[in-house]
N, C-alpha and C. Protein backbone atom coordinates (compact mmCIF):
# COMPACT_ATOMS: atom_id res chain seq x y z
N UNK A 1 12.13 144.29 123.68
CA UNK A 1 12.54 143.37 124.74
C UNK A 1 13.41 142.25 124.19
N UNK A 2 13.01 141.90 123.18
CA UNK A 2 13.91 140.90 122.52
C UNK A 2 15.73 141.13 122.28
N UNK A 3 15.78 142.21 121.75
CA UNK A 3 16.96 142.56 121.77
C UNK A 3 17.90 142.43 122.73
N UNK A 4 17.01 142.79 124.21
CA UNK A 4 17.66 143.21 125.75
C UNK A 4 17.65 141.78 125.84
N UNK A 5 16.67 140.82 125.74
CA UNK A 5 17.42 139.17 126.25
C UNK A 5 18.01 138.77 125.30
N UNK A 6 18.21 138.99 124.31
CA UNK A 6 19.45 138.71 123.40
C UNK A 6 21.17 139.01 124.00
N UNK A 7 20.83 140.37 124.19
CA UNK A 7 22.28 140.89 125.09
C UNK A 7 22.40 140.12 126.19
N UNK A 8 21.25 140.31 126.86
CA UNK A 8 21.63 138.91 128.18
C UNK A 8 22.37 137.58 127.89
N UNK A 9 21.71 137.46 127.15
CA UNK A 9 22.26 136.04 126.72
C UNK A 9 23.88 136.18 126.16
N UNK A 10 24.06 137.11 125.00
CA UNK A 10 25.54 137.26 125.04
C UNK A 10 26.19 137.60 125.88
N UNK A 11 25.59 138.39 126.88
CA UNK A 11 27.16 138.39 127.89
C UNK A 11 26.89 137.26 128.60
N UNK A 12 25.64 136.71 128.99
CA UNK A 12 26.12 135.73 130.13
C UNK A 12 27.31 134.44 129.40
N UNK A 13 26.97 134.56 127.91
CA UNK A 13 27.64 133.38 126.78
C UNK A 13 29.32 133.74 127.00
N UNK A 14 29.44 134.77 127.00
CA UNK A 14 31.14 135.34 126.67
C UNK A 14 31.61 135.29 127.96
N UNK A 15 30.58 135.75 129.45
CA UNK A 15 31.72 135.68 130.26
C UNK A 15 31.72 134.16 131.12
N UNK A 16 30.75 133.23 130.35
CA UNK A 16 31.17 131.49 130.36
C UNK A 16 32.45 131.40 130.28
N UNK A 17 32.47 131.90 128.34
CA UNK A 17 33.68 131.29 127.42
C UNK A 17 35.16 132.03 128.59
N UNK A 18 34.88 133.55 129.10
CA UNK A 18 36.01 133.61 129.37
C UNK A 18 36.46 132.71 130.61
N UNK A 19 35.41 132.48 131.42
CA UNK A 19 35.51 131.83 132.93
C UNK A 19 36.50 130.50 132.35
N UNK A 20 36.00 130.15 131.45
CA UNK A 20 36.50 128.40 130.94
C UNK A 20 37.95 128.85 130.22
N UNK A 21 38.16 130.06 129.69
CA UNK A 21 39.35 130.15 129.10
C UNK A 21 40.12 130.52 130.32
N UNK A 22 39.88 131.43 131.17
CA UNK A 22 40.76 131.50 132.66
C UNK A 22 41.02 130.00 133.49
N UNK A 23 39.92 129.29 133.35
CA UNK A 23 40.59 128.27 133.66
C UNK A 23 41.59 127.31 132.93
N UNK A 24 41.32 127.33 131.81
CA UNK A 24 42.59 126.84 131.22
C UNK A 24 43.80 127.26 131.77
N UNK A 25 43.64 128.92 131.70
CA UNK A 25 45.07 129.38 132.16
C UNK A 25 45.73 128.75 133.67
N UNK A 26 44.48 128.98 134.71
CA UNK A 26 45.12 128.56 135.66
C UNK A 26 45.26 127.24 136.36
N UNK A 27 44.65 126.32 135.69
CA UNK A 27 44.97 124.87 135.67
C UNK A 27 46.27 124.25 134.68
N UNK A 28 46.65 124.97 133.69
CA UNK A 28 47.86 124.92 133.20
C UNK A 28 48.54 125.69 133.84
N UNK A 29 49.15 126.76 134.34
CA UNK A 29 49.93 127.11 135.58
C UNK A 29 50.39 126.48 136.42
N UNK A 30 48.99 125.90 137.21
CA UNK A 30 49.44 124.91 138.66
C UNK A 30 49.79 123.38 138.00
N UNK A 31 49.69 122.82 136.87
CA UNK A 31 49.80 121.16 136.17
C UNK A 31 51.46 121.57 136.06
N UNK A 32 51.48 122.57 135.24
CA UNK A 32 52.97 123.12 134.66
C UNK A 32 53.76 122.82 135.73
N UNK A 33 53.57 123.33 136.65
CA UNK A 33 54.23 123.59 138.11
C UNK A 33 54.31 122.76 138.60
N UNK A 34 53.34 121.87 139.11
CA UNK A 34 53.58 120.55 139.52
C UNK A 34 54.10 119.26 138.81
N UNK A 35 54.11 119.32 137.30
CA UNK A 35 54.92 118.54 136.58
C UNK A 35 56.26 119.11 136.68
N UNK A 36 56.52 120.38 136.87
CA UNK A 36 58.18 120.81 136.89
C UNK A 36 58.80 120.21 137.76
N UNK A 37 58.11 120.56 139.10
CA UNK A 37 58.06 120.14 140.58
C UNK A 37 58.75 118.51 140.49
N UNK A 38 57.96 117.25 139.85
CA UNK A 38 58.13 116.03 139.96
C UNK A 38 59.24 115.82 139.01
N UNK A 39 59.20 116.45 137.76
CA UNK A 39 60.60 116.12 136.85
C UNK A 39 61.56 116.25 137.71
N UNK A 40 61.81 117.77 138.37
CA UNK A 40 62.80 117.92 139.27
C UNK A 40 62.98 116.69 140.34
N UNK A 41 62.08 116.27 141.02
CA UNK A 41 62.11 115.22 141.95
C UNK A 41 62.59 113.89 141.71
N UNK A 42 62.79 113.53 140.15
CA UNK A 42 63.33 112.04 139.64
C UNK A 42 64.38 112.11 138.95
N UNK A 43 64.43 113.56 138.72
CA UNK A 43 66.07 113.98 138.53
C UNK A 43 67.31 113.60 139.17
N UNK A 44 66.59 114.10 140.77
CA UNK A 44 67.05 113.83 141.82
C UNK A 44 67.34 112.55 142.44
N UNK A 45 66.64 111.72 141.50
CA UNK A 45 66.86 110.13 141.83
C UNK A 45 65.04 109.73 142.80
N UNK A 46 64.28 110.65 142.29
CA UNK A 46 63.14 110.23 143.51
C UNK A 46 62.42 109.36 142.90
N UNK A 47 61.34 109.12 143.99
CA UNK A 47 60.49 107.72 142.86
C UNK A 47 60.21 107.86 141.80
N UNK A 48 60.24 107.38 141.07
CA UNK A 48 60.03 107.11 139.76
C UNK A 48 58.31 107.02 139.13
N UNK A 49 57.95 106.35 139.93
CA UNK A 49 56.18 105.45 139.74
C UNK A 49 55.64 107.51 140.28
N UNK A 50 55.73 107.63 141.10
CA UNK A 50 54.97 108.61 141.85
C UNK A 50 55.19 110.12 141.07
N UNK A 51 56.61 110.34 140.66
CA UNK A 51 56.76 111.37 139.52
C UNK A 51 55.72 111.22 138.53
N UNK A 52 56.53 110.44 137.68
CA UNK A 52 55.44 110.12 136.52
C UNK A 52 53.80 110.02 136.80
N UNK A 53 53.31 109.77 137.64
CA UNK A 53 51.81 109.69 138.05
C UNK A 53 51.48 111.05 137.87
N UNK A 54 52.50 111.94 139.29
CA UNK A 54 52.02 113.38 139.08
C UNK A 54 51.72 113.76 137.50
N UNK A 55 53.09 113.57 136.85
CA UNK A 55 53.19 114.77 135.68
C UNK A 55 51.75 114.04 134.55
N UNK A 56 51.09 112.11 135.13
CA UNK A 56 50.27 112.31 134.16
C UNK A 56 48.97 112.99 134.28
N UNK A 57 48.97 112.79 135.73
CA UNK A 57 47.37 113.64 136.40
C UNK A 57 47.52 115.03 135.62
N UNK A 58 48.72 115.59 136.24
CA UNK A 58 48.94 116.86 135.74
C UNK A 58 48.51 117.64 134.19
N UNK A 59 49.04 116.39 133.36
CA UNK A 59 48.54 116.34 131.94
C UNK A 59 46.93 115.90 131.71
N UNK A 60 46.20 115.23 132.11
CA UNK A 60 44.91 114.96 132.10
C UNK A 60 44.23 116.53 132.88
N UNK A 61 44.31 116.61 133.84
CA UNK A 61 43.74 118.05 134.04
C UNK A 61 43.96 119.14 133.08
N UNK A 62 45.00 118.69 132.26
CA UNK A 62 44.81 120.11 131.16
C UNK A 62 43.95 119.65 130.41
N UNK A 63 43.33 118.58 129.73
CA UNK A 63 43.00 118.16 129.37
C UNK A 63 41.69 118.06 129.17
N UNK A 64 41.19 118.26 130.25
CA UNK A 64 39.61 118.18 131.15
C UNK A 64 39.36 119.46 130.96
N UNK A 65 40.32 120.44 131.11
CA UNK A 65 40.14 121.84 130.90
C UNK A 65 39.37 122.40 129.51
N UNK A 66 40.57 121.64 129.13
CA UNK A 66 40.54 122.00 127.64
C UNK A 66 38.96 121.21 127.11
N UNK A 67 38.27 120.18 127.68
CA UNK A 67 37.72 119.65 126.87
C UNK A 67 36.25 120.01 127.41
N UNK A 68 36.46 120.72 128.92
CA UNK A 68 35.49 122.01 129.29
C UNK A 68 35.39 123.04 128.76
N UNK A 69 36.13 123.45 128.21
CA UNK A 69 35.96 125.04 127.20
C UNK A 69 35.71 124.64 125.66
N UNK A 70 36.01 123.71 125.26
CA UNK A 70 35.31 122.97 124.42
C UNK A 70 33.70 122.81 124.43
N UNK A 71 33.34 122.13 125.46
CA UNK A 71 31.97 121.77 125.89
C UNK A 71 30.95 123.74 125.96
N UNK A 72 31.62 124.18 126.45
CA UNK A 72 31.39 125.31 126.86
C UNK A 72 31.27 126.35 126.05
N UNK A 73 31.70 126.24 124.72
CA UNK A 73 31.82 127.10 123.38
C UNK A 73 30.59 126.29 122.69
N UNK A 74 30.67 124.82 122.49
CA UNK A 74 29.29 124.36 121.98
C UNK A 74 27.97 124.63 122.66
N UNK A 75 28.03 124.66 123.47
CA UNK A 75 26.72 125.00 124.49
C UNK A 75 26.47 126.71 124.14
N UNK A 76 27.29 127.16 124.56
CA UNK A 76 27.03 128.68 124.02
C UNK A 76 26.46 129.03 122.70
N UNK A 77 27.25 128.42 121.62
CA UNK A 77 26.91 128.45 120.48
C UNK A 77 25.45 127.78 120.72
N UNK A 78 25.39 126.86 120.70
CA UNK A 78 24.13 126.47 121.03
C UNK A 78 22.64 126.86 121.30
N UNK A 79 22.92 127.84 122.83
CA UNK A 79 21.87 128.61 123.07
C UNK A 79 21.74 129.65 122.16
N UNK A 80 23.02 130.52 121.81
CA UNK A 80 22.53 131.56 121.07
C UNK A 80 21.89 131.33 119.73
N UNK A 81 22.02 130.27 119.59
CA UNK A 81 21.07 130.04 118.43
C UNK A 81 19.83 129.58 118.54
N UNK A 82 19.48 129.23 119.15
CA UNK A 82 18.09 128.36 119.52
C UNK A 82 17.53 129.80 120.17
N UNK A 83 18.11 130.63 120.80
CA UNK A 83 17.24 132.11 121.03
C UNK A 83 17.48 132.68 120.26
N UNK A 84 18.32 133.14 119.18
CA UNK A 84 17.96 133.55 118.04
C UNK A 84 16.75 133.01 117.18
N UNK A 85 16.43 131.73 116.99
CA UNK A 85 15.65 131.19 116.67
C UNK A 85 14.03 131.60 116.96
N UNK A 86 14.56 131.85 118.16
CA UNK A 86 12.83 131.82 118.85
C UNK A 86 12.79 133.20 118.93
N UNK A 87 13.29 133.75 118.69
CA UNK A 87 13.29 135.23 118.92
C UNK A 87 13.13 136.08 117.42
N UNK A 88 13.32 135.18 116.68
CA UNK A 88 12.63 135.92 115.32
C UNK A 88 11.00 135.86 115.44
N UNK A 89 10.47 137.43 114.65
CA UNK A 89 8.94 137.49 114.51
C UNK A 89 8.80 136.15 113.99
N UNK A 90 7.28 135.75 114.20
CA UNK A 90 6.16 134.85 113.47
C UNK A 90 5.76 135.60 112.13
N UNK A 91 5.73 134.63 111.13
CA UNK A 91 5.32 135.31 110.12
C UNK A 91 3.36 135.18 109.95
């Protein structure tokens, strides 16, 4: 039985890490996009204050991403060790 919640535990661990790495992807996609979006817009002569705001939100959400899949690799690591732990025989 040990083994079988071991595997549990790794996949539920990997398809975290991938959920948090897909989000990277697609929160950098839509930031990308919407910072393109506002460069283009002050190019154009548009506000200035309100561009720049976008493209910094834009940049902080990658950010948050990134510092969720971060969080999210330690935690993983984490559990699988502490059930590795407990999951070795008693001597």
């Amino acid at each position: 039985m040990g083994n079988e919640y071991n595997n549990y535990i790794d996949q539920a661990t990997s398809i975290a890490i991938q959920d948090a790495a897909d989000n990277i992807r697609n929160v950098t996609d839509i930031s990308n996009t919407a910072s393109g979006v506002a460069l283009s817009k002050l190019l154009e002569g548009g506000d200035k204050v309100k561009c720049m705001a976008t493209i910094s939100e834009a940049n902080k959400l990658i950010k948050n991403a990134i510092q969720n899949y971060e969080k999210i690799i330690r935690l993983s690591i984490e559990c699988r060790n502490s059930n590795a732990e407990s999951s070795q025989p008693s001597k």
